[in-house]
N, C-alpha and C. Protein backbone atom coordinates (compact mmCIF):
# COMPACT_ATOMS: atom_id res chain seq x y z
N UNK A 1 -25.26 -86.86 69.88
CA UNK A 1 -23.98 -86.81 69.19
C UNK A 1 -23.83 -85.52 68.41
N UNK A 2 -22.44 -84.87 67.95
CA UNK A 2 -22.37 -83.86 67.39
C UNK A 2 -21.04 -84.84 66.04
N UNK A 3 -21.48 -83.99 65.13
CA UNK A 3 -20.82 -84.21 63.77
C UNK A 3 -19.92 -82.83 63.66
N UNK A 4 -18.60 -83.08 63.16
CA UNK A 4 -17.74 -82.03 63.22
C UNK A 4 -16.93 -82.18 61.66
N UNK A 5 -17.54 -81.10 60.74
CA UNK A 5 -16.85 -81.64 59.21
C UNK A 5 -15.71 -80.01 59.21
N UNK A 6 -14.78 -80.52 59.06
CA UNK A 6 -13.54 -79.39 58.41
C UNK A 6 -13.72 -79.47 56.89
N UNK A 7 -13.28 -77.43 56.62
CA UNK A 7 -13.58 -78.26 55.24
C UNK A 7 -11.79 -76.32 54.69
N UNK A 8 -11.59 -76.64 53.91
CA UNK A 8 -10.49 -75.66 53.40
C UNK A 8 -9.08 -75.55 53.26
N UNK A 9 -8.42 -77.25 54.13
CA UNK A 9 -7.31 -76.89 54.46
C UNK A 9 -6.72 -77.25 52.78
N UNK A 10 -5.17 -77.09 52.64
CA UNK A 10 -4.92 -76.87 51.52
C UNK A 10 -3.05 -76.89 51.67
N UNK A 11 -2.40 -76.52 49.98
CA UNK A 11 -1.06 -75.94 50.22
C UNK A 11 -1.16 -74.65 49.76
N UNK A 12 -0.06 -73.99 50.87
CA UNK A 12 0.07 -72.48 50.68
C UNK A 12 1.33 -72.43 51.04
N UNK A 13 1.85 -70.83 50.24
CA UNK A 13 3.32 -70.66 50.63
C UNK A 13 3.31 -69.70 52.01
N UNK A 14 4.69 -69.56 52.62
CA UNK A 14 4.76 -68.70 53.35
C UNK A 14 4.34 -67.54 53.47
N UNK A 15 3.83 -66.74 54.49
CA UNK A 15 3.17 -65.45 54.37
C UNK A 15 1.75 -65.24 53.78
N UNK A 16 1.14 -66.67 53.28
CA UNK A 16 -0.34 -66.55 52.25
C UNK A 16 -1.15 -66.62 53.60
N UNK A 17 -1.89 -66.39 53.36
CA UNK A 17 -3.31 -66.39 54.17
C UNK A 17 -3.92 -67.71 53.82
N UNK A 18 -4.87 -68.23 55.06
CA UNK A 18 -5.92 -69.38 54.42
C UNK A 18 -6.68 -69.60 55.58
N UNK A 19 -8.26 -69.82 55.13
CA UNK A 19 -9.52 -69.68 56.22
C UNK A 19 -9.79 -71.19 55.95
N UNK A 20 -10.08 -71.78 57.50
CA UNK A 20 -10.36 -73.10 57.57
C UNK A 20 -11.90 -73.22 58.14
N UNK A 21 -13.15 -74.00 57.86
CA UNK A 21 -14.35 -73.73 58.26
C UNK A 21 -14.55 -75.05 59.08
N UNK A 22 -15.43 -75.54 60.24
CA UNK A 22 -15.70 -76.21 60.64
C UNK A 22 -17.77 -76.23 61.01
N UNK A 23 -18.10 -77.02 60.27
CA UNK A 23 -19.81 -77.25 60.62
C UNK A 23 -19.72 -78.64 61.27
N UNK A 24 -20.97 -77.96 62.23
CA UNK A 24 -21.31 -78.64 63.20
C UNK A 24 -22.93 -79.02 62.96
N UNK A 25 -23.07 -80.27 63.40
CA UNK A 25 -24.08 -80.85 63.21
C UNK A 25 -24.77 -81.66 64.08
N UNK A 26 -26.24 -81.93 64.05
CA UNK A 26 -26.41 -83.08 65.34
C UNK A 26 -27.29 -81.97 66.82
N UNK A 27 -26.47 -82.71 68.12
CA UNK A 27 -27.01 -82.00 69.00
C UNK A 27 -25.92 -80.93 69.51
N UNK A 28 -26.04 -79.95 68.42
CA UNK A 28 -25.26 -78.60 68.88
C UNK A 28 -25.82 -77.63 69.87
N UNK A 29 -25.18 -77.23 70.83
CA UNK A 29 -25.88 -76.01 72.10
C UNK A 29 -25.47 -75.00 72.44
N UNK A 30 -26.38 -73.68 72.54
CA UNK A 30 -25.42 -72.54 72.52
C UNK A 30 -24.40 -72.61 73.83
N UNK A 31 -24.74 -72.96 74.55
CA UNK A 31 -23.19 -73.34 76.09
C UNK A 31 -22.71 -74.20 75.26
N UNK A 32 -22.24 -74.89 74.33
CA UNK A 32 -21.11 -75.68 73.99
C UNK A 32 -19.83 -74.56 73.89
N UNK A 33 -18.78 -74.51 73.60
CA UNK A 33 -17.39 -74.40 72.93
C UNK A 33 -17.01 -74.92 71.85
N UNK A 34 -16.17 -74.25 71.11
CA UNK A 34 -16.24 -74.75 69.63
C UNK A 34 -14.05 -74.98 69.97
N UNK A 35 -13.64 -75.72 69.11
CA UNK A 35 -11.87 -75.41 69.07
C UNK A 35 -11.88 -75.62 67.57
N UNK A 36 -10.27 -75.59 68.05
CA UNK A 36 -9.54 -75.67 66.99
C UNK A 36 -8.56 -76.32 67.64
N UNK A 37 -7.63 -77.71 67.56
CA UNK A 37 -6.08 -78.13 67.41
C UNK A 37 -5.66 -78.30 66.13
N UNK A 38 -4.06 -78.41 66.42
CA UNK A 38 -3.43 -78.85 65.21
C UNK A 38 -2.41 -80.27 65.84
N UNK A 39 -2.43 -80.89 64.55
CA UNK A 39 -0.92 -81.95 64.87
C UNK A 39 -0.12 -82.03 63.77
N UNK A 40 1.17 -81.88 64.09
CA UNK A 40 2.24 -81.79 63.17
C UNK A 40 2.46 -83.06 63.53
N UNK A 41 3.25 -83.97 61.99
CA UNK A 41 4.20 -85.10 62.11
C UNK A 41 5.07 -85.14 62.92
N UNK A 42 4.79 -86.19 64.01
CA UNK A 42 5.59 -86.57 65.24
C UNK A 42 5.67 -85.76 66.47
N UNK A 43 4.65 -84.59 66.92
CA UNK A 43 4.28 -83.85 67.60
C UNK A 43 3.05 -84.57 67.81
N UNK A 44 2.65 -84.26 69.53
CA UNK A 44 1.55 -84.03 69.90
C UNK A 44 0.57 -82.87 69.53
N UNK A 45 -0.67 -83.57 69.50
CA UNK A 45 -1.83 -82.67 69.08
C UNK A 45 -1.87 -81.35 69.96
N UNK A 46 -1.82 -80.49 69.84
CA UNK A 46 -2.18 -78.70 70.43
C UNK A 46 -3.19 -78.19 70.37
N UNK A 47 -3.45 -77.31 71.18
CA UNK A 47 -4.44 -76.56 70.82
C UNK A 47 -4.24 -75.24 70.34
N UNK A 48 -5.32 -74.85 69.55
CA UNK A 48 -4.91 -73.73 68.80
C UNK A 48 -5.67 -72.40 69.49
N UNK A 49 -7.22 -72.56 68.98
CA UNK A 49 -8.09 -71.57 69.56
C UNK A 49 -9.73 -72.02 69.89
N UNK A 50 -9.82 -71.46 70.49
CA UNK A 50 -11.57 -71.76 70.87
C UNK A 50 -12.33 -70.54 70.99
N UNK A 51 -13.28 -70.78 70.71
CA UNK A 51 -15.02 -70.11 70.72
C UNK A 51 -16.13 -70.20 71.85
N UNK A 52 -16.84 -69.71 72.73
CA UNK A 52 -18.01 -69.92 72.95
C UNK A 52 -18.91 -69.68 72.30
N UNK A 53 -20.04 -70.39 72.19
CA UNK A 53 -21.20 -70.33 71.15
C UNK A 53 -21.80 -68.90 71.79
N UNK A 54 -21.95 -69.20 72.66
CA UNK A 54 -23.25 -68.35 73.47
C UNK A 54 -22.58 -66.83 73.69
N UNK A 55 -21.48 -66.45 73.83
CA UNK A 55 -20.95 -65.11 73.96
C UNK A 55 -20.25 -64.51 73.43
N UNK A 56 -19.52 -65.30 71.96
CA UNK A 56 -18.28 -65.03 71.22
C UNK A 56 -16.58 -65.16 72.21
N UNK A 57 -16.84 -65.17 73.12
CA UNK A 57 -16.19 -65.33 73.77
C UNK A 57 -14.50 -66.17 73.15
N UNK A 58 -13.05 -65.41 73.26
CA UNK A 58 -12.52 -66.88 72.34
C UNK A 58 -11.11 -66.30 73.07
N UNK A 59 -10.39 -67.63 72.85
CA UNK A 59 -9.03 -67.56 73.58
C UNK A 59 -8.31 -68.16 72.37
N UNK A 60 -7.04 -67.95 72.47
CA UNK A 60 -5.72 -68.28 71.20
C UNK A 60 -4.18 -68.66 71.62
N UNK A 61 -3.71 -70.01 71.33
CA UNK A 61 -2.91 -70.12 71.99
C UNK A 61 -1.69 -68.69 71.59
N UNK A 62 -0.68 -69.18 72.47
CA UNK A 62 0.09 -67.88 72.71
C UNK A 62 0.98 -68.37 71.13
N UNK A 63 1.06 -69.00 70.65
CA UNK A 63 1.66 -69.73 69.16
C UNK A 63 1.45 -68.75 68.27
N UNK A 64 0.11 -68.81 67.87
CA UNK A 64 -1.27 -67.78 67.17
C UNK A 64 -1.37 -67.11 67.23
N UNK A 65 -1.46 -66.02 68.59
CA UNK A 65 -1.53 -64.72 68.86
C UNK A 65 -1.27 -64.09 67.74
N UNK A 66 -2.11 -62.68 67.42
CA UNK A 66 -1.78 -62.30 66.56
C UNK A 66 -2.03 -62.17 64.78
N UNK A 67 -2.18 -63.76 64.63
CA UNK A 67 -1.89 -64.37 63.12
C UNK A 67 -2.82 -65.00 62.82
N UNK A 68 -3.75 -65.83 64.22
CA UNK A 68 -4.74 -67.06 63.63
C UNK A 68 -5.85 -66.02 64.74
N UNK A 69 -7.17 -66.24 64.00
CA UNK A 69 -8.31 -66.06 64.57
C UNK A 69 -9.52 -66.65 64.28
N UNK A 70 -10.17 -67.41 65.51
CA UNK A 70 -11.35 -68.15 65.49
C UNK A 70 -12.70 -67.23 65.49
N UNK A 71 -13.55 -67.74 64.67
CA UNK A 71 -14.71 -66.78 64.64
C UNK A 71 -16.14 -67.74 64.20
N UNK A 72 -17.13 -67.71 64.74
CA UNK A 72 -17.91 -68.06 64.33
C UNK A 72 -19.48 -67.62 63.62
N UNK A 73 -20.20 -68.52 62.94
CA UNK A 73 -21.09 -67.99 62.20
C UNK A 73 -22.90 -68.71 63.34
N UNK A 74 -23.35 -68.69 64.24
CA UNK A 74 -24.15 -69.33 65.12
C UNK A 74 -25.16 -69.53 64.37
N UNK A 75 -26.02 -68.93 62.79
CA UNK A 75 -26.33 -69.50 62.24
C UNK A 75 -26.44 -70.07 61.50
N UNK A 76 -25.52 -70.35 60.90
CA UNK A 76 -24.81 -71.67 59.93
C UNK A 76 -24.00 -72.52 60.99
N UNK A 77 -24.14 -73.00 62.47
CA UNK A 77 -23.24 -73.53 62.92
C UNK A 77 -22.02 -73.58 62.44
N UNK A 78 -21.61 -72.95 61.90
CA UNK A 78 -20.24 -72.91 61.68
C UNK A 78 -18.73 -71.96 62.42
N UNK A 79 -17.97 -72.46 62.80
CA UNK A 79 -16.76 -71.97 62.90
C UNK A 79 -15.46 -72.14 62.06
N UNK A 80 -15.17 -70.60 62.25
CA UNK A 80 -13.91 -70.50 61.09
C UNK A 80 -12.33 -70.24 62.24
N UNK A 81 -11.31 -70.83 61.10
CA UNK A 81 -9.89 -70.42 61.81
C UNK A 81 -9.78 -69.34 60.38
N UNK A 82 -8.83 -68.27 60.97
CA UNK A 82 -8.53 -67.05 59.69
C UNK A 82 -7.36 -67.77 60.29
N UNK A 83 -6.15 -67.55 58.84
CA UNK A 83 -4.99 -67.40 59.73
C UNK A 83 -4.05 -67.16 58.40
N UNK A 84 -3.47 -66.00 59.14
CA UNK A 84 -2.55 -64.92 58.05
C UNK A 84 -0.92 -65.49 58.41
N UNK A 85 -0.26 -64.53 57.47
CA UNK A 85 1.25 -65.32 58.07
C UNK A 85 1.86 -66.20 58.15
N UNK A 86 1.36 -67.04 57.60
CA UNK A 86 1.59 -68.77 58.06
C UNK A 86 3.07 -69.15 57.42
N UNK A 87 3.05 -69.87 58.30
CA UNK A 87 4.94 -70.36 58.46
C UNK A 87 4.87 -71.84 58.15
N UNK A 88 6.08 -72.35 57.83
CA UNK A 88 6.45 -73.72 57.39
C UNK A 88 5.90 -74.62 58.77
N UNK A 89 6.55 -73.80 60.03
CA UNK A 89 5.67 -75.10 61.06
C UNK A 89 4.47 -74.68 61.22
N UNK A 90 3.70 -73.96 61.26
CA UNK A 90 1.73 -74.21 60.87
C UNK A 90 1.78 -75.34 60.43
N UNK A 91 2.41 -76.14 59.33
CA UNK A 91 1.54 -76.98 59.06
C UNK A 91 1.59 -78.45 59.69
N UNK A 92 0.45 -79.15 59.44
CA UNK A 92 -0.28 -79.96 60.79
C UNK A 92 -1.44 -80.04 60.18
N UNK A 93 -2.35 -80.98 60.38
CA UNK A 93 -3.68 -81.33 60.54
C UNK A 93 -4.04 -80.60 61.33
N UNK A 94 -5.49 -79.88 61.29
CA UNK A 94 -5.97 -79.05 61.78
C UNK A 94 -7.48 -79.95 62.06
N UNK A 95 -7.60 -79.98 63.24
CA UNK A 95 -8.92 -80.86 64.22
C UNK A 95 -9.82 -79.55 64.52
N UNK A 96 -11.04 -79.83 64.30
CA UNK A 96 -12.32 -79.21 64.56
C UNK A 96 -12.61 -80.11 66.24
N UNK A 97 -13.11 -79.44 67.48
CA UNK A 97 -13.17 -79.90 68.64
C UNK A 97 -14.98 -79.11 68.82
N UNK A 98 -15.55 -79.83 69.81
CA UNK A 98 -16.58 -79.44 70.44
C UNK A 98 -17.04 -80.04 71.66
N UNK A 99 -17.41 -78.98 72.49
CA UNK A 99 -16.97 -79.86 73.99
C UNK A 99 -18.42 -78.74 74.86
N UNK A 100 -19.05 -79.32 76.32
CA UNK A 100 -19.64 -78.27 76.92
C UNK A 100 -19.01 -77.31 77.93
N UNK A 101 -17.42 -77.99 78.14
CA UNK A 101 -16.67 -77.70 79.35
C UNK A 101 -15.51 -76.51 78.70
N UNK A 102 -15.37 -75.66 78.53
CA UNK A 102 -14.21 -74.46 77.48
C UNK A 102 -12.75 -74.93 78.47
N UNK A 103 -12.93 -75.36 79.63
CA UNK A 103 -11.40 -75.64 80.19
C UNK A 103 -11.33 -77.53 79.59
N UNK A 104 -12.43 -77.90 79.80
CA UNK A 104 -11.92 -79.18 79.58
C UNK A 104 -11.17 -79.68 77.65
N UNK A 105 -11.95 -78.72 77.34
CA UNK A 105 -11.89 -78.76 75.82
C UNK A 105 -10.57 -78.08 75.48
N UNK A 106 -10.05 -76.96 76.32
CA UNK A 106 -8.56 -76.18 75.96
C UNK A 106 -7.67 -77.31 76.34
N UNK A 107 -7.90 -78.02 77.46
CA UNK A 107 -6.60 -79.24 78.08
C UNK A 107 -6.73 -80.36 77.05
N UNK A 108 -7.51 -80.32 75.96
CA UNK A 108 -7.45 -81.34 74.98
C UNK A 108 -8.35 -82.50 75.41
N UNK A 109 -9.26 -82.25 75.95
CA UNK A 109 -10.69 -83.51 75.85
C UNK A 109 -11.86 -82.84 76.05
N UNK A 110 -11.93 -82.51 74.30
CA UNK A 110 -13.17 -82.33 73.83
C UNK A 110 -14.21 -83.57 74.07
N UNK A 111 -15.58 -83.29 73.57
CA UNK A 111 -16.50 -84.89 73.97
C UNK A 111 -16.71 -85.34 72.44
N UNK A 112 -15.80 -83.61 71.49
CA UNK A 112 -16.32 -84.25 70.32
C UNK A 112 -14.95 -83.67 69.05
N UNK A 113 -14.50 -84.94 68.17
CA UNK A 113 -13.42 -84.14 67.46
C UNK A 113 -14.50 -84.66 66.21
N UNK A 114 -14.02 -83.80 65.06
CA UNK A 114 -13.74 -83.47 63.57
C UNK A 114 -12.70 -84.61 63.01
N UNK A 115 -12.05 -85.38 61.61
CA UNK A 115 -11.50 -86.16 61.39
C UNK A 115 -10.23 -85.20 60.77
N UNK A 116 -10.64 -83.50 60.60
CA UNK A 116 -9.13 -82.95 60.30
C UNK A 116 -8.99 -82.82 58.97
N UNK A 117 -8.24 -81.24 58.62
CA UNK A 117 -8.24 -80.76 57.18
C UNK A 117 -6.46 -80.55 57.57
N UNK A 118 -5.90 -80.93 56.20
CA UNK A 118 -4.34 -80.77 56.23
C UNK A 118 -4.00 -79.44 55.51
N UNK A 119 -3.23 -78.59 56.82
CA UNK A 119 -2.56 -77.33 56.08
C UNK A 119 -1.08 -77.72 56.11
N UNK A 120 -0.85 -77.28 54.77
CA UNK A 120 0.80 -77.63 54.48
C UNK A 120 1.47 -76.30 53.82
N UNK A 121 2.36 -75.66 55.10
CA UNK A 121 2.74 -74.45 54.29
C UNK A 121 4.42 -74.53 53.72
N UNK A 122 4.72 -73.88 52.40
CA UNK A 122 5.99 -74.47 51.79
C UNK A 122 6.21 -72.85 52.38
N UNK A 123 7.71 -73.42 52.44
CA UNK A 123 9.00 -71.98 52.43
C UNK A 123 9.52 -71.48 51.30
């Protein structure tokens, strides 16, 4: 099993910056993939961005581009979302994902979610 704790989300105004961290715990592997989704009230869950452990390797949805960036720390198991700019719809629960498959985990079935840090950005 893998343990997935979010920890940073918060309220911020428009245009603020705010870094979201996700540790991982348990049976973590460098071939895993790390994500990131979000879910807004009454929207389906999205995906945001992902990581490979093993190469840095990372993709961002086309939403993000630009504004949000996934990065990780391989010895603190940890992965971070940066994300500058942030707009009134950013906000959403933000899901920590971990998966061994990087396509299966971008189509939204990770083997492993996080319970989610709430970013709420005001206008």
């Amino acid at each position: 099993q893998v343990q997935l704790e979010e920890t940073g989300g918060g309220l911020v105004q428009a245009g603020d910056s705010l870094r979201i961290s996700c540790v991982a715990s348990g049976r973590v592997f460098s071939r895993d993939t790390m994500g990131w989704f979000r879910q807004a009230p009454g929207k389906d869950r999205e995906f945001v961005a992902a990581i490979r452990w093993s190469d840095g390797n990372t993709r961002h949805a086309d939403s993000v581009k630009g504004r949000f960036t996934i990065s990780a720390d391989n010895a603190k198991n940890t992965v971070y979302l940066q994300m500058n700019n942030l707009k009134p719809e950013d906000t959403a629960v933000y899901y920590c994902a971990s998966g061994q498959s990087p396509t299966t985990l971008i189509s939204g079935r990770p083997q492993w979610w996080g319970h989610g840090t709430q970013v709420t950005v005001s206008s």
